[in-house]
C-alpha atoms as a PDB file:
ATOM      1  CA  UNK A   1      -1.984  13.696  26.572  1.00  0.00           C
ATOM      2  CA  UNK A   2      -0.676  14.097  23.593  1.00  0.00           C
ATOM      3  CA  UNK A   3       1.808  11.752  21.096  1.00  0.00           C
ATOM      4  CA  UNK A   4       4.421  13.417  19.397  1.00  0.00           C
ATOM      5  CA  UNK A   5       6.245  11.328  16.875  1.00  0.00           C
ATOM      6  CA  UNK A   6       9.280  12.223  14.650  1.00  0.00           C
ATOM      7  CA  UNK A   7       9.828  11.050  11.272  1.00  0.00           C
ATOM      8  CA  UNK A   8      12.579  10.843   8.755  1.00  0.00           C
ATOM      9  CA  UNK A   9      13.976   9.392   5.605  1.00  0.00           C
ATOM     10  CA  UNK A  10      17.056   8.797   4.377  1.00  0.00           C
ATOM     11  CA  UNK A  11      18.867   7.590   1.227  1.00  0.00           C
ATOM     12  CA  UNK A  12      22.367   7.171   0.265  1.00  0.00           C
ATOM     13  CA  UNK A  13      23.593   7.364  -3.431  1.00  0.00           C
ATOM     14  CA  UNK A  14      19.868   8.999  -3.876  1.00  0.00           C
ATOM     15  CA  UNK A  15      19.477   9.695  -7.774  1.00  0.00           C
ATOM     16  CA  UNK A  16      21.852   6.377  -8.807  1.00  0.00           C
ATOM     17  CA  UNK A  17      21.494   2.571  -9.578  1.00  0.00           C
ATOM     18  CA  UNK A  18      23.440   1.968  -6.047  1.00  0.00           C
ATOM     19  CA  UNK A  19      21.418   3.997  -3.982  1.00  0.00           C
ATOM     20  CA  UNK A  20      19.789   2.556  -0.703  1.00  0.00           C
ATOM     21  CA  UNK A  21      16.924   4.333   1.371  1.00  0.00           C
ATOM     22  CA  UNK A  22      15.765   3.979   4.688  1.00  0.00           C
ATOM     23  CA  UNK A  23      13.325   5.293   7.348  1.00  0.00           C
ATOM     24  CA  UNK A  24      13.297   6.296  10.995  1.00  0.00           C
ATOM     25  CA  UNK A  25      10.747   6.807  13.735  1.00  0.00           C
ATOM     26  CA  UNK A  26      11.273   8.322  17.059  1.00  0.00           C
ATOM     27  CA  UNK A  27       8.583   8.593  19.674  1.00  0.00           C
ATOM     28  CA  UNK A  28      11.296   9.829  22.666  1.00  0.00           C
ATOM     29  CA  UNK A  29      14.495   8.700  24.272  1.00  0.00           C
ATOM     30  CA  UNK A  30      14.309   4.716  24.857  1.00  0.00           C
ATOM     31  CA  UNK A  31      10.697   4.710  23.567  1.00  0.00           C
ATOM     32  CA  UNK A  32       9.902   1.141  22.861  1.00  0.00           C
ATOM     33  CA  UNK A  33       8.023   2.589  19.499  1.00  0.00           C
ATOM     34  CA  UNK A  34      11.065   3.628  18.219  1.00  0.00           C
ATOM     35  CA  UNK A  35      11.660   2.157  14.975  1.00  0.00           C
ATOM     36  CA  UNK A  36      14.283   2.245  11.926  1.00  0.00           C
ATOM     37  CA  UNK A  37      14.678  -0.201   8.650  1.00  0.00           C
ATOM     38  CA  UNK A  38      15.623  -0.216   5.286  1.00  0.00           C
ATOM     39  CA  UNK A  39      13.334   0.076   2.536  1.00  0.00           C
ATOM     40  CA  UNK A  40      12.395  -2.920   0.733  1.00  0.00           C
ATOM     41  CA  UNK A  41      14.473  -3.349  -2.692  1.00  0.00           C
ATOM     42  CA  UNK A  42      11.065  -3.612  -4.060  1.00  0.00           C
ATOM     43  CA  UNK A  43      10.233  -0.164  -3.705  1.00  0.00           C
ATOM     44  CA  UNK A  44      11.947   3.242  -5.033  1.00  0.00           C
ATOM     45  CA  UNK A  45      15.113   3.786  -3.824  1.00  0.00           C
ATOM     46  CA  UNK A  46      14.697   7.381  -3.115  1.00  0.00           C
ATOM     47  CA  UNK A  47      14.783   9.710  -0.305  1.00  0.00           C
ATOM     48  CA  UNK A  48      10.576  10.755  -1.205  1.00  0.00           C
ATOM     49  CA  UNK A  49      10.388   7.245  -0.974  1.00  0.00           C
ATOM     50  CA  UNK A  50      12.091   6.834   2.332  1.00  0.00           C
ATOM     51  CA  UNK A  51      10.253   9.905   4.103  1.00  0.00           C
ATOM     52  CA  UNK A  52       6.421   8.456   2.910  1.00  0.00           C
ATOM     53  CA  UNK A  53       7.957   5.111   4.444  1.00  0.00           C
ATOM     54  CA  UNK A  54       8.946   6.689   7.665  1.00  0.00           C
ATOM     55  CA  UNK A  55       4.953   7.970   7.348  1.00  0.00           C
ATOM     56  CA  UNK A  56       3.699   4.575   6.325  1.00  0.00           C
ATOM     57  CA  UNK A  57       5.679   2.860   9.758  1.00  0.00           C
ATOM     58  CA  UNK A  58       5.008   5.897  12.081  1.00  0.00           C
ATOM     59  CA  UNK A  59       1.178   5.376  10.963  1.00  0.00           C
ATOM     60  CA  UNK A  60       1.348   1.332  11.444  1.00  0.00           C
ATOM     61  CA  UNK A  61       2.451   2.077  15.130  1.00  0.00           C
ATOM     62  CA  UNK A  62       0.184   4.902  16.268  1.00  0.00           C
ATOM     63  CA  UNK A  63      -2.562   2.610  14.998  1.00  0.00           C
ATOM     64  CA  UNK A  64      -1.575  -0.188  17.272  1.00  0.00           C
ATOM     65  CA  UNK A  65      -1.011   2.321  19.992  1.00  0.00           C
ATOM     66  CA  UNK A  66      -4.857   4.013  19.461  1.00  0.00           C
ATOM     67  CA  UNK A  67      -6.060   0.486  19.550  1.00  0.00           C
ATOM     68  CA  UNK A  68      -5.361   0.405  22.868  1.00  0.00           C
ATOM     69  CA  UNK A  69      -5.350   3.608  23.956  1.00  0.00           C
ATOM     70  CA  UNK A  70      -8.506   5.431  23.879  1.00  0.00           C
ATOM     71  CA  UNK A  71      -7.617   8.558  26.209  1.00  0.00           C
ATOM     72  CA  UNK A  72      -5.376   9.573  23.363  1.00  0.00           C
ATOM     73  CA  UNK A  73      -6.445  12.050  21.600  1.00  0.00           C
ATOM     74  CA  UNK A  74      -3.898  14.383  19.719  1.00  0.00           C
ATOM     75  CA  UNK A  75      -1.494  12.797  17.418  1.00  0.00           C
ATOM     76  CA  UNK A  76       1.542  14.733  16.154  1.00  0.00           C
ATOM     77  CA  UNK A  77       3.427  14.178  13.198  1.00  0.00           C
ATOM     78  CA  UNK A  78       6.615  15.577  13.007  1.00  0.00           C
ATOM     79  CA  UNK A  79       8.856  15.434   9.975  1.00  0.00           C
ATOM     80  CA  UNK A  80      12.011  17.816   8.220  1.00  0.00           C
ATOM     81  CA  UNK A  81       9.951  17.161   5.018  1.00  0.00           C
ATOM     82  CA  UNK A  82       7.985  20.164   3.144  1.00  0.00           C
ATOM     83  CA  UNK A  83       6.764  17.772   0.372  1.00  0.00           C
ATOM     84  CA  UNK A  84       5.250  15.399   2.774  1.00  0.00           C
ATOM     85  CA  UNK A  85       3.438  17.706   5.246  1.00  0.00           C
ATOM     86  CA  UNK A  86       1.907  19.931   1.873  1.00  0.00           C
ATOM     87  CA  UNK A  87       1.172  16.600   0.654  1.00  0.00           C
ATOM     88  CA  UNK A  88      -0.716  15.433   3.243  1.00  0.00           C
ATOM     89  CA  UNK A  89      -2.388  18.914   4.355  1.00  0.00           C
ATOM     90  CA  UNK A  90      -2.710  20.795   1.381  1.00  0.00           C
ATOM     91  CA  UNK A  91      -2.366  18.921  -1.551  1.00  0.00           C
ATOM     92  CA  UNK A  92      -3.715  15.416  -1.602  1.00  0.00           C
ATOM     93  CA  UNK A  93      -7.720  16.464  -2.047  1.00  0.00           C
ATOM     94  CA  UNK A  94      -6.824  18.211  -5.421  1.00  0.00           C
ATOM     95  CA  UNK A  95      -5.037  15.473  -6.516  1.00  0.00           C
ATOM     96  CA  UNK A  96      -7.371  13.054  -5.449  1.00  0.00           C
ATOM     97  CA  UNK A  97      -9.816  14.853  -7.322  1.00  0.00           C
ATOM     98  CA  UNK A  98      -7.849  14.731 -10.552  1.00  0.00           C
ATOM     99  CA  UNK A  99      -6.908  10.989 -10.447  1.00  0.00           C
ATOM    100  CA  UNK A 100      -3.515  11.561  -9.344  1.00  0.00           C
ATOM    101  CA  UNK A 101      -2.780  14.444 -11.631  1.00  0.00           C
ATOM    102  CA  UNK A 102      -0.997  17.335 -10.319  1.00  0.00           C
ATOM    103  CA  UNK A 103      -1.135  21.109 -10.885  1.00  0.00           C
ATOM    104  CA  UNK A 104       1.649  20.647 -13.295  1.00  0.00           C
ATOM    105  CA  UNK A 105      -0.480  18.191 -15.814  1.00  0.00           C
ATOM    106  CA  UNK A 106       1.645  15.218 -14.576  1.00  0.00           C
ATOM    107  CA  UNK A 107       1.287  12.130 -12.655  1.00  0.00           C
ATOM    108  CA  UNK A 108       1.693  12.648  -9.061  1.00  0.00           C
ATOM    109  CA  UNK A 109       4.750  10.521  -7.843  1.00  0.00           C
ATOM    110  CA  UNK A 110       4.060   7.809  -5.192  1.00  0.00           C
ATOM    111  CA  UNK A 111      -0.021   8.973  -5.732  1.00  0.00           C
ATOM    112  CA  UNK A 112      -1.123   5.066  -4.839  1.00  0.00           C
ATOM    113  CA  UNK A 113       0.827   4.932  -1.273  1.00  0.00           C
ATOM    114  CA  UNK A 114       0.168   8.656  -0.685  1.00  0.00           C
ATOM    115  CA  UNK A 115      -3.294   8.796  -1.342  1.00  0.00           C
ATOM    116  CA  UNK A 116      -3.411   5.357   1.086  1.00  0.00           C
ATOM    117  CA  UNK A 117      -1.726   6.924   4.034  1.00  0.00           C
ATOM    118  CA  UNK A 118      -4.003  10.055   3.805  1.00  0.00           C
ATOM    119  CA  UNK A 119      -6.993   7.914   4.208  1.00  0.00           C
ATOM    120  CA  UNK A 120      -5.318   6.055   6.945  1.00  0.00           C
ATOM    121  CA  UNK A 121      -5.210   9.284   8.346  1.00  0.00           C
ATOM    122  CA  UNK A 122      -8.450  10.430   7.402  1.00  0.00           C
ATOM    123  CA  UNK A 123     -10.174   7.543   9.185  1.00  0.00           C
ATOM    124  CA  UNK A 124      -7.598   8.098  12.189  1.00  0.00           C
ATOM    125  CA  UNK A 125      -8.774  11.927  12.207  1.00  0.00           C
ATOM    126  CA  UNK A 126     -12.342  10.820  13.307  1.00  0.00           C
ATOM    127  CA  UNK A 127     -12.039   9.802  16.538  1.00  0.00           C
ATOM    128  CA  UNK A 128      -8.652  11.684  17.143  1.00  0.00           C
ATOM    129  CA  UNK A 129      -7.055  15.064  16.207  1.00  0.00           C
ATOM    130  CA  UNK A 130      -3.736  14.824  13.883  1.00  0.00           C
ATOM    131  CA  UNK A 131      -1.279  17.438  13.441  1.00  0.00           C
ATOM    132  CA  UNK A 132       1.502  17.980  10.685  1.00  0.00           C
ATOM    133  CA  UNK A 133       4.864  19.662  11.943  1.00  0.00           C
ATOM    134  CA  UNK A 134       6.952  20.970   9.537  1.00  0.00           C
ATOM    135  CA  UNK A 135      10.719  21.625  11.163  1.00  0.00           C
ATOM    136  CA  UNK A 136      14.088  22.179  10.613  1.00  0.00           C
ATOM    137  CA  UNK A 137      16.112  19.534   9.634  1.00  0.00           C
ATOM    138  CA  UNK A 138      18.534  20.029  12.822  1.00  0.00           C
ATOM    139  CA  UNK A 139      15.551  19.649  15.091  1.00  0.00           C
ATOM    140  CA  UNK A 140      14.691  16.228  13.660  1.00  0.00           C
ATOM    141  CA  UNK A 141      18.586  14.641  14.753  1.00  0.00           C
ATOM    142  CA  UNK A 142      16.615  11.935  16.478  1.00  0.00           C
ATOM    143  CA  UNK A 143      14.581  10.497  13.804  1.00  0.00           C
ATOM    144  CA  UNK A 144      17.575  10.823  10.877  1.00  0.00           C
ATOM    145  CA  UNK A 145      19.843   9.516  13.255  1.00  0.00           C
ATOM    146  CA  UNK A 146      17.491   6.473  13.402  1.00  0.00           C
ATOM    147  CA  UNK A 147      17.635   6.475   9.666  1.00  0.00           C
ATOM    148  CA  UNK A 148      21.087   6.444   9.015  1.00  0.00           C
ATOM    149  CA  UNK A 149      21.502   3.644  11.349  1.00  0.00           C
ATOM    150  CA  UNK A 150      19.397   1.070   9.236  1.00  0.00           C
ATOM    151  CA  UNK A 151      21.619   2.084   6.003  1.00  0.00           C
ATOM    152  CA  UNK A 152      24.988   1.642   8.638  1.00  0.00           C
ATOM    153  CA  UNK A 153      23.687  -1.840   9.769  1.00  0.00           C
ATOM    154  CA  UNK A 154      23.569  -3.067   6.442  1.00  0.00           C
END
């Protein structure tokens, strides 16, 4: 059986010196694994930022889950974000490949924590298969709703 998980990011005041990001994660309707924070002020207060954080926690959880779990297999990731599934899918080996450079001559944004979570996945992808979703923002209410909750608890 598979695991489908949902993933968003969210960030308020995204582009100024006030803005706030968070993440969400939504495994189903009073799933336990359900999960939502804020990011830490530490890290870029973006809404990239907050969507390769909703990655970075969905990841942290499916881990613990596979750990026990061996009868699961297939591992979906779903997500509203374009930039994360080509990331992750399409573009990470080139940019691997040119230390972090993209097609554009420029450094790759978030290359460290990107290029981490792919091999996180990579090494997840042996045993197990893993599947990128890319969907409409409407079909991923769940997940942002999770997201905006963190930034209204604050």
């Amino acid at each position: 059986m598979p695991i489908v998980v949902h993933i968003d990011g969210a960030c308020r005041n995204n582009g100024t010196s006030t803005a706030r990001a968070s993440y969400g994660v939504y495994f189903g309707p009073n799933s336990p694994y359900n999960s939502y924070g804020r990011l830490p002020q530490t890290l870029p207060q973006t809404s990239t930022r907050a969507e390769i954080e909703a990655l970075v926690q969905a990841l942290e959880i499916i881990c613990g889950i596979i750990a026990r779990d061996f009868e699961l297999l297939q591992i979906k990731i779903v997500t509203d974000s374009s930039f994360l599934v080509n990331a992750m899918s399409r573009w990470m080996e080139g940019w691997i490949e040119n230390d972090g450079v993209g097609s554009s001559g420029r450094p790759v944004a978030h290359f460290g924590i990107l290029k981490q979570l792919y091999e996180k996945l990579n090494h997840i992808k042996l045993s197990r298969e893993v599947q990128f979703w890319h969907i409409p923002r409407e079909r991923n209410r769940e997940a942002d709703a999770l997201a905006n909750r963190a930034l209204d608890e604050a």
